[in-house]
Protein backbone atom coordinates (compact mmCIF):
# COMPACT_ATOMS: atom_id res chain seq x y z
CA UNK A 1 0.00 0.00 0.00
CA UNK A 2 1.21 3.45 -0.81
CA UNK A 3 1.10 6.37 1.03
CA UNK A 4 0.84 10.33 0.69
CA UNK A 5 2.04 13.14 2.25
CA UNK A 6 0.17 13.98 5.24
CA UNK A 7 -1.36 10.89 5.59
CA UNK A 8 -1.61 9.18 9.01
CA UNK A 9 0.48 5.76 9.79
CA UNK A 10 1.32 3.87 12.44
CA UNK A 11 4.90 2.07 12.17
CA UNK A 12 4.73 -1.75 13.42
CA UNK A 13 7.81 -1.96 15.88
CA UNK A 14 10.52 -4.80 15.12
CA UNK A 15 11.35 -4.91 19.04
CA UNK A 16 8.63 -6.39 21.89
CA UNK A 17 9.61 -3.56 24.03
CA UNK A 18 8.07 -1.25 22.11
CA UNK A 19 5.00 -0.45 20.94
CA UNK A 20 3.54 1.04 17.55
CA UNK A 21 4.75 4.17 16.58
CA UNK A 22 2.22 6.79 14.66
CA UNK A 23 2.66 9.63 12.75
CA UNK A 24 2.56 11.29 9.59
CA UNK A 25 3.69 11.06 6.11
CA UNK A 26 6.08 14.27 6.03
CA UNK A 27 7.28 12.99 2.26
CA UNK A 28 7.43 10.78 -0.03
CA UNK A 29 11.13 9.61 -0.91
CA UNK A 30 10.99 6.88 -3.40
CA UNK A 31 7.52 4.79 -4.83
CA UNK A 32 6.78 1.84 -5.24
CA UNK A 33 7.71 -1.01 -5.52
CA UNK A 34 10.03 -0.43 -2.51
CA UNK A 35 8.64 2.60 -1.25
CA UNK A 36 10.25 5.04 0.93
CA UNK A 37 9.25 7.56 3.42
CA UNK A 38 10.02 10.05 5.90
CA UNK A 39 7.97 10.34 8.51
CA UNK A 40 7.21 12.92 11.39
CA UNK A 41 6.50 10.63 14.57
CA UNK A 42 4.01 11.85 17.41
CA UNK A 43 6.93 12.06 20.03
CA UNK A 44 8.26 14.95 17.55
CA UNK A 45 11.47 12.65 16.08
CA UNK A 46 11.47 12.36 12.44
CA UNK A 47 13.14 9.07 10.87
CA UNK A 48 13.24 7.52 7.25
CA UNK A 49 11.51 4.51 6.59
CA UNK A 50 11.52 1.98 4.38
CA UNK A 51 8.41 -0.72 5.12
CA UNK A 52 8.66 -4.00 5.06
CA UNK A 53 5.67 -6.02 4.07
CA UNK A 54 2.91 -5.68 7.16
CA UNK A 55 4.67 -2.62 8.89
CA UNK A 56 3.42 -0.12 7.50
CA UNK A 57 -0.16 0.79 7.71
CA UNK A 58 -2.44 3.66 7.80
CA UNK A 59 -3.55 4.85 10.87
């Protein structure tokens, strides 16, 4: 699934001791197929992202 700038996602977390982490679409870096993104987090930090299948999904 692709998203859009200022669109609303939650990030799956890889660890256990941490939970999802939403936010928003700040922009889009690269499309599909392997999409990329970087995205403004509620806590305020802003990191790139690149999805894996499942982690990624709108919020």
């Amino acid at each position: 699934m692709a998203f859009e700038v200022g669109e609303r996602v939650v990030a799956e977390s890889e660890s256990t001791n941490r939970g999802p982490r939403p936010g928003v679409v700040e922009e889009v870096l690269r499309g599909d197929p392997s999409p990329r993104y970087r995205i403004r987090r509620d806590d305020g930090h802003e990191s790139i992202y690149t999805p894996a299948s499942g982690a990624l999904r709108a919020d």
